[in-house]
PDB file of N, CA and C in Angstrom:
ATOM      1  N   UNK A   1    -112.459 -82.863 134.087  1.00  0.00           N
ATOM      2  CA  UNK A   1    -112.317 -81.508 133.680  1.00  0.00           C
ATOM      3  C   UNK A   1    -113.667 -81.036 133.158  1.00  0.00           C
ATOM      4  N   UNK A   2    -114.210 -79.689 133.573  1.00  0.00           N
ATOM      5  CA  UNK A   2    -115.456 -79.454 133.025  1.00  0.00           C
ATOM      6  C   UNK A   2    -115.114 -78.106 132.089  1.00  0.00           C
ATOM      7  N   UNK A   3    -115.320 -77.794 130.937  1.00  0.00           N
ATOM      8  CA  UNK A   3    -115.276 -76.776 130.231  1.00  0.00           C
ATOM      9  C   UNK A   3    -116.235 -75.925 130.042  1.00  0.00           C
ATOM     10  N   UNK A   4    -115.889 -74.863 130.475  1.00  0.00           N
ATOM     11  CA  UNK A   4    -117.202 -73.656 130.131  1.00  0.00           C
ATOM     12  C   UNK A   4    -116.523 -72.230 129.271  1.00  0.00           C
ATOM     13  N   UNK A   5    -117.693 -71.921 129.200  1.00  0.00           N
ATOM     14  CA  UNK A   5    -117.005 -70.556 127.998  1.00  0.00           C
ATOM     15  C   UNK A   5    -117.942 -69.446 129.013  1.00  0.00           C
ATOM     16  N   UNK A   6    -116.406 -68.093 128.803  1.00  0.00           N
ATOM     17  CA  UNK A   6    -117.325 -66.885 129.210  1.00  0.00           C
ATOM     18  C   UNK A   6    -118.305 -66.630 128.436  1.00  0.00           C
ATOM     19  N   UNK A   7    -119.061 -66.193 126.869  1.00  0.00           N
ATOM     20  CA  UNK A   7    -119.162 -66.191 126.541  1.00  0.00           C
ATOM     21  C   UNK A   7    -119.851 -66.931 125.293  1.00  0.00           C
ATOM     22  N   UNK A   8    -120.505 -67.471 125.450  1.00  0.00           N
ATOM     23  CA  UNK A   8    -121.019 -68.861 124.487  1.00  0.00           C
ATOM     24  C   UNK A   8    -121.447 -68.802 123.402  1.00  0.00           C
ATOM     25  N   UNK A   9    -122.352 -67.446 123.439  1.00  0.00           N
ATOM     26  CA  UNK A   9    -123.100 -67.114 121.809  1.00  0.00           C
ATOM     27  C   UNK A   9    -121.854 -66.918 120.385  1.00  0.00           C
ATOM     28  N   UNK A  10    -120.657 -66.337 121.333  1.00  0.00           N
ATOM     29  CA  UNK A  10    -119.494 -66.205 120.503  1.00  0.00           C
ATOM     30  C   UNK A  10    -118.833 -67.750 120.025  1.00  0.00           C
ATOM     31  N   UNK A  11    -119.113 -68.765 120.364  1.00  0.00           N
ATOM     32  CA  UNK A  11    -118.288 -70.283 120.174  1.00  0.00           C
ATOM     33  C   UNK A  11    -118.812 -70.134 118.727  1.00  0.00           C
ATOM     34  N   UNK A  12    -118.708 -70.638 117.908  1.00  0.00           N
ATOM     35  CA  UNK A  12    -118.578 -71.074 116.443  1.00  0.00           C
ATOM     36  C   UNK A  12    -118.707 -72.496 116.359  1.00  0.00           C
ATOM     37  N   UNK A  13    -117.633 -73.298 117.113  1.00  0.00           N
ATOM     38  CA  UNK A  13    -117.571 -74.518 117.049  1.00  0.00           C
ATOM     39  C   UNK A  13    -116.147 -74.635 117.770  1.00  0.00           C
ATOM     40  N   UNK A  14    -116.042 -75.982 118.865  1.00  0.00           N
ATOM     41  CA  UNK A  14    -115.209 -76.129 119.959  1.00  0.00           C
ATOM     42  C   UNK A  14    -113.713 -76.197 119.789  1.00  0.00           C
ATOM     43  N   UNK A  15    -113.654 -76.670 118.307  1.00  0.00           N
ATOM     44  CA  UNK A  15    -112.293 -76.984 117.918  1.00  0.00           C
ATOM     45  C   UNK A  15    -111.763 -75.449 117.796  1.00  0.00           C
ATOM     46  N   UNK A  16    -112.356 -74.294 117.643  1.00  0.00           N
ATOM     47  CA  UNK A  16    -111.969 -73.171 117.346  1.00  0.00           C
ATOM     48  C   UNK A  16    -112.609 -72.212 118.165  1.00  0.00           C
ATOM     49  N   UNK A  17    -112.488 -72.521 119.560  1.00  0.00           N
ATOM     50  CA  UNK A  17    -113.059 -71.299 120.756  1.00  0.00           C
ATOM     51  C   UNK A  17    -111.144 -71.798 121.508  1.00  0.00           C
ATOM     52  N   UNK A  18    -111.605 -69.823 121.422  1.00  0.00           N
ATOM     53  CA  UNK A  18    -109.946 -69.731 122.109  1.00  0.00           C
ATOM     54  C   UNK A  18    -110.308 -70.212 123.958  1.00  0.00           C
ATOM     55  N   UNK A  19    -109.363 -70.380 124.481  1.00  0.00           N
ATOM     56  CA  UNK A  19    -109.595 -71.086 126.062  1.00  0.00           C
ATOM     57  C   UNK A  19    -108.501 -70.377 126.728  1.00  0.00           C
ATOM     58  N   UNK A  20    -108.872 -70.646 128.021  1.00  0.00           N
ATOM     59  CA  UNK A  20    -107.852 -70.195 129.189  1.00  0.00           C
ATOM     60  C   UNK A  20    -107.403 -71.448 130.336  1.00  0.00           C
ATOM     61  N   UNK A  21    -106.954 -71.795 130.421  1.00  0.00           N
ATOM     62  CA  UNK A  21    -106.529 -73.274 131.670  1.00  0.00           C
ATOM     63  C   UNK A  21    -105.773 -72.642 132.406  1.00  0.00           C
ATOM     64  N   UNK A  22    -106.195 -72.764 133.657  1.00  0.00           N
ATOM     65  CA  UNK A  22    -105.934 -72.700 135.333  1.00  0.00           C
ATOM     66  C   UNK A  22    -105.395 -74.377 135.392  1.00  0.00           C
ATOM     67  N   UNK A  23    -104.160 -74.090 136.110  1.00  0.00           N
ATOM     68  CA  UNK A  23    -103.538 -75.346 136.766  1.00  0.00           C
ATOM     69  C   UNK A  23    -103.526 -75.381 138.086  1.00  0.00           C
ATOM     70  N   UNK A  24    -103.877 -76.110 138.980  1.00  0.00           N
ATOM     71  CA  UNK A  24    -103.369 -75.998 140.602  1.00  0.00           C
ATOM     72  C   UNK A  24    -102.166 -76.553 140.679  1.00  0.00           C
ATOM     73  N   UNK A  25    -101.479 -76.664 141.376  1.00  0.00           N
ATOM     74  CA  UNK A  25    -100.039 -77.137 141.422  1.00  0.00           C
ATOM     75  C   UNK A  25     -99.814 -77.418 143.052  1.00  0.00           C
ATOM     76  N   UNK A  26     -99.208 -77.853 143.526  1.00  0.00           N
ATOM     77  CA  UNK A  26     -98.474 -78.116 144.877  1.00  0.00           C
ATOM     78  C   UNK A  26     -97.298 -77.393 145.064  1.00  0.00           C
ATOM     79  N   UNK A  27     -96.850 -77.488 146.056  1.00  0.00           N
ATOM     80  CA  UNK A  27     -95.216 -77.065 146.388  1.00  0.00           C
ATOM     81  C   UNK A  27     -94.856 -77.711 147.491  1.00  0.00           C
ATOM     82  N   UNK A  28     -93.425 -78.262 147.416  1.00  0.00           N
ATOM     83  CA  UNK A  28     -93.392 -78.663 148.718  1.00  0.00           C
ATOM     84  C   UNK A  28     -91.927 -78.003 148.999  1.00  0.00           C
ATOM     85  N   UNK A  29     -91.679 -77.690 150.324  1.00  0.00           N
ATOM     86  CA  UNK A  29     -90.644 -77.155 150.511  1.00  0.00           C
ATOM     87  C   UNK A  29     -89.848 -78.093 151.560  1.00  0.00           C
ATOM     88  N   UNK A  30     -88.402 -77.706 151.764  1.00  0.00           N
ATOM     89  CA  UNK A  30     -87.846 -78.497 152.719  1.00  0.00           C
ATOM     90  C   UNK A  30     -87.153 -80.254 152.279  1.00  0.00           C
ATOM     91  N   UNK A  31     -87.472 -80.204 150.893  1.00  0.00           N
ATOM     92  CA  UNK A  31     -86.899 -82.245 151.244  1.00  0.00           C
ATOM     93  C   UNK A  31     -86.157 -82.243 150.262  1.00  0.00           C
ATOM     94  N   UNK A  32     -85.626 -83.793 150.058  1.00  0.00           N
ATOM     95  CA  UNK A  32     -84.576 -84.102 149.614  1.00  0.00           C
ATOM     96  C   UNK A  32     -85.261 -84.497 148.072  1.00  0.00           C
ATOM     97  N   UNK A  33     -84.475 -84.075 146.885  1.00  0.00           N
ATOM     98  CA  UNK A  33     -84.941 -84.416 145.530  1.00  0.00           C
ATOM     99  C   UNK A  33     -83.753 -85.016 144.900  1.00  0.00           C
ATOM    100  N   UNK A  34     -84.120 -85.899 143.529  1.00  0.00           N
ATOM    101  CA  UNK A  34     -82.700 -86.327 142.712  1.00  0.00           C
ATOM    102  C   UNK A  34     -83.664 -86.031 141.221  1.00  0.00           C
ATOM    103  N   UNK A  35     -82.212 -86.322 140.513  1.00  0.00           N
ATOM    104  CA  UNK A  35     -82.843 -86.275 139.371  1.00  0.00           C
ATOM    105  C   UNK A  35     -83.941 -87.638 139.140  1.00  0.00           C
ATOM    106  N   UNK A  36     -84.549 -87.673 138.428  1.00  0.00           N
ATOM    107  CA  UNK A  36     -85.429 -89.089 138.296  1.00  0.00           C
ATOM    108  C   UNK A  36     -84.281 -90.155 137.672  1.00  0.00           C
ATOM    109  N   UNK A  37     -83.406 -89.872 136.604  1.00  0.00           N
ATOM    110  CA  UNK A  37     -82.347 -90.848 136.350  1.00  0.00           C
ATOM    111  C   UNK A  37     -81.674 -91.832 137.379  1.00  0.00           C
ATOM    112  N   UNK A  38     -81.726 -90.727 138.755  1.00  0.00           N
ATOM    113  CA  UNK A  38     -81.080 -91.481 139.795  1.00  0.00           C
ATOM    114  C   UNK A  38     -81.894 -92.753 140.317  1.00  0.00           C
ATOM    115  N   UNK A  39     -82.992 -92.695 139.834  1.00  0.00           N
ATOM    116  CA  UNK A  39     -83.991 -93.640 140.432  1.00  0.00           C
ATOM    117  C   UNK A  39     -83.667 -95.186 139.950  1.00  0.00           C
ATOM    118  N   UNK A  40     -83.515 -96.428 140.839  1.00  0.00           N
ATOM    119  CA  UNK A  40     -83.239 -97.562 140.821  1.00  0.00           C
ATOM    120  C   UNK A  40     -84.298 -98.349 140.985  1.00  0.00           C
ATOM    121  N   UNK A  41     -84.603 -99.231 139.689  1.00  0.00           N
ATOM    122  CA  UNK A  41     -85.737-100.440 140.195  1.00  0.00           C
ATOM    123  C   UNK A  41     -84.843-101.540 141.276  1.00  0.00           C
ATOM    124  N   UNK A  42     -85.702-101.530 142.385  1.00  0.00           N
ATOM    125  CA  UNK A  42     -85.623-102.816 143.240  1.00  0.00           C
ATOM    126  C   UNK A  42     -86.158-104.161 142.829  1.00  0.00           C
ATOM    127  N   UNK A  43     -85.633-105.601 143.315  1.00  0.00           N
ATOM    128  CA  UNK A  43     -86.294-106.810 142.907  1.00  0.00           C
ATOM    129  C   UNK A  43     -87.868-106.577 143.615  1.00  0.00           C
ATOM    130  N   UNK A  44     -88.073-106.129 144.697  1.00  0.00           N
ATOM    131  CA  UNK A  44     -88.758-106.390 145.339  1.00  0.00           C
ATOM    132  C   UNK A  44     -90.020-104.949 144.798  1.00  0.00           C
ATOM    133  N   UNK A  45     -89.855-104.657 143.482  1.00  0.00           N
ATOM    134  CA  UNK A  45     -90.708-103.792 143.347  1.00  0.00           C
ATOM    135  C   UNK A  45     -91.046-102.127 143.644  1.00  0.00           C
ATOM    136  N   UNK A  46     -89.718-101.663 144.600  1.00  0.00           N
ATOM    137  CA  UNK A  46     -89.567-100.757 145.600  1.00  0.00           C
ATOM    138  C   UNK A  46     -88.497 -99.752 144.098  1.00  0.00           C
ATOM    139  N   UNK A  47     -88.388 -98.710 144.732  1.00  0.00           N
ATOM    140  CA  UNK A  47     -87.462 -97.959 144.397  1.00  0.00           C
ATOM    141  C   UNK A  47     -86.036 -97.566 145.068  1.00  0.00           C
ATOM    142  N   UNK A  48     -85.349 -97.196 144.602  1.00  0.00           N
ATOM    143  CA  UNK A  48     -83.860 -96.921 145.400  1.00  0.00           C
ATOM    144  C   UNK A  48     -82.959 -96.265 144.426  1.00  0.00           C
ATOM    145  N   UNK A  49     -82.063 -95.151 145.259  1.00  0.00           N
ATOM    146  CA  UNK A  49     -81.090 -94.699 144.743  1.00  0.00           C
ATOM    147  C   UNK A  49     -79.494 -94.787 144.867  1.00  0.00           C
ATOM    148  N   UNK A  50     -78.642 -94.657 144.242  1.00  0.00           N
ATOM    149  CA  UNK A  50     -77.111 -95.541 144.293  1.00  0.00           C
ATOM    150  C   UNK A  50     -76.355 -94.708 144.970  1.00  0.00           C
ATOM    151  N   UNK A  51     -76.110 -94.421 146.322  1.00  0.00           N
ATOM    152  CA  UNK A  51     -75.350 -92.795 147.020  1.00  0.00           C
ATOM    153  C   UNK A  51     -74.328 -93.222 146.573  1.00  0.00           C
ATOM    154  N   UNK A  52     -73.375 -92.248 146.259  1.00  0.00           N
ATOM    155  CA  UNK A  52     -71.914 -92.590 146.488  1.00  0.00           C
ATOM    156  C   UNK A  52     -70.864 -91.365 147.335  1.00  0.00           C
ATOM    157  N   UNK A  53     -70.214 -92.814 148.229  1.00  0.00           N
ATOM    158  CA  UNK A  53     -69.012 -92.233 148.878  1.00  0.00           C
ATOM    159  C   UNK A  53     -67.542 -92.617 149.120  1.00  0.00           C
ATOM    160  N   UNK A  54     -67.005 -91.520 148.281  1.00  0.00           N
ATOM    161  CA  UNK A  54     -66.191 -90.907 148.050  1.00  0.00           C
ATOM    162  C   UNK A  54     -65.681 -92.466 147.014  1.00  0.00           C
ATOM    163  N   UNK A  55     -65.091 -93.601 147.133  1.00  0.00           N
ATOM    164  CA  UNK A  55     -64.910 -94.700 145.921  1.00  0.00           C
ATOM    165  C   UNK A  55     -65.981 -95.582 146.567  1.00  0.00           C
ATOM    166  N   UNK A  56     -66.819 -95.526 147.153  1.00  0.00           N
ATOM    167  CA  UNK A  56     -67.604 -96.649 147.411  1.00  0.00           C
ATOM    168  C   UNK A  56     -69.533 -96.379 147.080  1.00  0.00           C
ATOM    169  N   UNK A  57     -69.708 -97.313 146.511  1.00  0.00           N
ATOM    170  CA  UNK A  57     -71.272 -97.161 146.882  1.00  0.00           C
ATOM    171  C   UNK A  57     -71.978 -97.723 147.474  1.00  0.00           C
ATOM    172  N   UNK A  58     -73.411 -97.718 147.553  1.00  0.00           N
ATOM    173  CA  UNK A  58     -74.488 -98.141 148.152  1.00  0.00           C
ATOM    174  C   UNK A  58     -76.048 -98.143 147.731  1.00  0.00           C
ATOM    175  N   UNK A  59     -76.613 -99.217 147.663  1.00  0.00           N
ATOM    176  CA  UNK A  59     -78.212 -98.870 147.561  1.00  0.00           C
ATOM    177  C   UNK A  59     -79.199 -98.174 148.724  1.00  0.00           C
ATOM    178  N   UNK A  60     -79.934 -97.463 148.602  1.00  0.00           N
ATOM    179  CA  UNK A  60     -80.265 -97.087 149.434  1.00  0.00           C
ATOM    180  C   UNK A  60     -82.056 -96.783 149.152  1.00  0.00           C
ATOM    181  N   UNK A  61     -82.844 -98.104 149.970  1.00  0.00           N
ATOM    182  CA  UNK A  61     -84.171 -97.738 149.390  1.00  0.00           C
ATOM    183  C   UNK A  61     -85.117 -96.542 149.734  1.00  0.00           C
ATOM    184  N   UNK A  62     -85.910 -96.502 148.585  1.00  0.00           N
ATOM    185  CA  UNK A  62     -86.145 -94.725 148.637  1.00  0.00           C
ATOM    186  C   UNK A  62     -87.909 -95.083 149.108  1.00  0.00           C
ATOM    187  N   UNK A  63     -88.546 -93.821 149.355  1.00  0.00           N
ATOM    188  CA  UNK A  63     -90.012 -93.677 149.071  1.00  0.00           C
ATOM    189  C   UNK A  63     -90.128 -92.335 148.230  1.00  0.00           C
ATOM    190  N   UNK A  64     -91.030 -92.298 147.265  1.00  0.00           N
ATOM    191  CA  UNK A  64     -91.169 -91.381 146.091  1.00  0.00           C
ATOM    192  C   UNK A  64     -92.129 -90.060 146.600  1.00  0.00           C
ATOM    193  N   UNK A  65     -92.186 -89.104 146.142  1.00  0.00           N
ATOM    194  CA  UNK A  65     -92.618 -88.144 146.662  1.00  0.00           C
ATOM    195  C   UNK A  65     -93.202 -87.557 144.885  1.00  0.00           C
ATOM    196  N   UNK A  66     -93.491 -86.345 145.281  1.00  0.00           N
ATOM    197  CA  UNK A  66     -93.620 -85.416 143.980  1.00  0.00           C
ATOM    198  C   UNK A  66     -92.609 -84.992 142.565  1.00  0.00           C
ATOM    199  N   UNK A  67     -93.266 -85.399 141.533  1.00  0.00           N
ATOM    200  CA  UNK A  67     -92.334 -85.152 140.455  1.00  0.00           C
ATOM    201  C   UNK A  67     -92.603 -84.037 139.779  1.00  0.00           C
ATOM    202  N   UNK A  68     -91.097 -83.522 139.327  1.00  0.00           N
ATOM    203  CA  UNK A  68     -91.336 -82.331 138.790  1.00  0.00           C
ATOM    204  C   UNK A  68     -89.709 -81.785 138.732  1.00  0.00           C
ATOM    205  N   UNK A  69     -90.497 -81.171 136.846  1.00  0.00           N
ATOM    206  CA  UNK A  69     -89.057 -80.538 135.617  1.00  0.00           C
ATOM    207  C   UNK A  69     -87.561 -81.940 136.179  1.00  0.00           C
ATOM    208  N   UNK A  70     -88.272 -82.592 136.464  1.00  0.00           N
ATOM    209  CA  UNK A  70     -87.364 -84.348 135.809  1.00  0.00           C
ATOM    210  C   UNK A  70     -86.380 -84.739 137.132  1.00  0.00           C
ATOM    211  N   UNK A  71     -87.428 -84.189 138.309  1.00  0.00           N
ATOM    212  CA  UNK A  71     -86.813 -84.443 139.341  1.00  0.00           C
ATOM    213  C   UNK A  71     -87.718 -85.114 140.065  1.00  0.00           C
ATOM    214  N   UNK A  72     -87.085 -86.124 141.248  1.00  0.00           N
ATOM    215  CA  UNK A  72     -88.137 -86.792 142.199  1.00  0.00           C
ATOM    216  C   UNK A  72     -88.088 -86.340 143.499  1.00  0.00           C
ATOM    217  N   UNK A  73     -89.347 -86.423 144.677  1.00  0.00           N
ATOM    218  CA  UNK A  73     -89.100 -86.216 146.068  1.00  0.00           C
ATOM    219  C   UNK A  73     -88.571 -87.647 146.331  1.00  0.00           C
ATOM    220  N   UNK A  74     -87.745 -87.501 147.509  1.00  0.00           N
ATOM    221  CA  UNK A  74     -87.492 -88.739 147.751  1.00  0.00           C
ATOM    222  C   UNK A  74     -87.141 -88.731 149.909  1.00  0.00           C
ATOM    223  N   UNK A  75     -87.809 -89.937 150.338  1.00  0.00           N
ATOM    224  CA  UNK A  75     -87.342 -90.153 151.530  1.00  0.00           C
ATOM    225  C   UNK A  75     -86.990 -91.050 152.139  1.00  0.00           C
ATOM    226  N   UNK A  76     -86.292 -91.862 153.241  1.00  0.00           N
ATOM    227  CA  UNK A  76     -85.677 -92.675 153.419  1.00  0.00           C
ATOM    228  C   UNK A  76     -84.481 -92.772 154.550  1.00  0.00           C
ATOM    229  N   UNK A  77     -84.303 -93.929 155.150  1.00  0.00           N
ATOM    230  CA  UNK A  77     -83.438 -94.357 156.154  1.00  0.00           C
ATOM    231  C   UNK A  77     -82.689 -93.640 155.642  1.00  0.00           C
ATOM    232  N   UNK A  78     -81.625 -92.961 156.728  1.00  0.00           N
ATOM    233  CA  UNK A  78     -80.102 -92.646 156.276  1.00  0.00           C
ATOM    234  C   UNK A  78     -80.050 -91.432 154.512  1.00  0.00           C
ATOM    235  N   UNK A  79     -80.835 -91.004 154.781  1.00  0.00           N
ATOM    236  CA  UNK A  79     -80.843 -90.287 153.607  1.00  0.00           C
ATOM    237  C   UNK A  79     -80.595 -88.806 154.366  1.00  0.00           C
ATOM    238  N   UNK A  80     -79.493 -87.907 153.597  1.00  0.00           N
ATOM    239  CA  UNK A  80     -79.194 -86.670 154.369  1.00  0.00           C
ATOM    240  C   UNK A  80     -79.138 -85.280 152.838  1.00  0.00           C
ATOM    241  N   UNK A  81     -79.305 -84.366 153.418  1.00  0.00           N
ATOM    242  CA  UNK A  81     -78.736 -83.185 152.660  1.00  0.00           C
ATOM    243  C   UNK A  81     -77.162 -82.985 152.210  1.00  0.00           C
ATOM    244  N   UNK A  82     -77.048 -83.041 150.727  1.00  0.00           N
ATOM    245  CA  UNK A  82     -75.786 -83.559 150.184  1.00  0.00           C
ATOM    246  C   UNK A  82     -74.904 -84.402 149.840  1.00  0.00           C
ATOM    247  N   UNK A  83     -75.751 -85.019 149.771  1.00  0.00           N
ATOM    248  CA  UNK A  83     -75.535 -86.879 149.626  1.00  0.00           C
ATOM    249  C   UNK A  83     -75.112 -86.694 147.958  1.00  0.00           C
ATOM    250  N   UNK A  84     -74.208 -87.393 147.971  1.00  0.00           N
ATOM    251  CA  UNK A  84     -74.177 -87.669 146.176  1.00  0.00           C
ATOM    252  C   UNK A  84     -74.913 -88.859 145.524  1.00  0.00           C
ATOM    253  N   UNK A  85     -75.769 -88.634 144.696  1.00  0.00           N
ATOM    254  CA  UNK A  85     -76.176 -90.221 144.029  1.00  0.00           C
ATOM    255  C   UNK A  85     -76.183 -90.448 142.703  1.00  0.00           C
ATOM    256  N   UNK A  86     -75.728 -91.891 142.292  1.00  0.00           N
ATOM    257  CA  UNK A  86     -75.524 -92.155 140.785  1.00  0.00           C
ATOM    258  C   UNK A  86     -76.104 -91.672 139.909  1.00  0.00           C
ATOM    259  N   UNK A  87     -76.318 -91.186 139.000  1.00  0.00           N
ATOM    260  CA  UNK A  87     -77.290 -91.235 137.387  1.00  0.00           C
ATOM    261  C   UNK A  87     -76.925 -91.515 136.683  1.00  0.00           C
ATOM    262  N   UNK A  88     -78.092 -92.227 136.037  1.00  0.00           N
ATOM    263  CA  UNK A  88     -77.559 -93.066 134.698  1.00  0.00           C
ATOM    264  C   UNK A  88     -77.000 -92.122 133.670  1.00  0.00           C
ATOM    265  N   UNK A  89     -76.080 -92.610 132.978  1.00  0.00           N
ATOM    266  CA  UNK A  89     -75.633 -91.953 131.931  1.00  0.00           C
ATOM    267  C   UNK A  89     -76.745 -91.716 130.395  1.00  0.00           C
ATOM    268  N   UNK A  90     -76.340 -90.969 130.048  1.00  0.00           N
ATOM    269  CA  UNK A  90     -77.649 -90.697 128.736  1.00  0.00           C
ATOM    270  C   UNK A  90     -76.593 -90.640 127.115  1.00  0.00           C
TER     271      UNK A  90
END
């Protein structure tokens, strides 16, 4: 991060120069997200989420995508739009 001031003769001292922060951000549109709760450690180091259907479940290993407001991207074999998956309870 590099910090500059419009203005410089006005700084006083850094702890007390008002600032402005620009964020870039991404977006992605189109994919499948869960909450991050839904997210399952694998033995093998991997991630995975628990679908469930209708009394039965399943693991189902994931690949991670973008996080964001406490949600994950997620993609994967057999993974569809409307899928239900576990979360942990809180």
């Amino acid at each position: 991060m590099t910090v500059t001031f419009d203005d410089p003769d006005k700084v006083n001292g850094i702890d007390k120069a008002p600032a402005t922060v620009k964020l870039t951000g991404h977006t992605r549109k189109n994919v499948l997200s869960v909450p991050v709760g839904a997210l399952l450690a694998l033995p093998d180091g991997s991630f995975g989420v628990q679908v469930v259907e209708g009394e039965r479940t399943r693991e189902v290993k994931v690949r991670l995508g973008m996080f964001a407001q406490g949600r994950v991207e997620i993609s994967g074999k057999g993974l569809t739009s409307g899928m239900k998956v576990g979360v942990a309870a809180t």
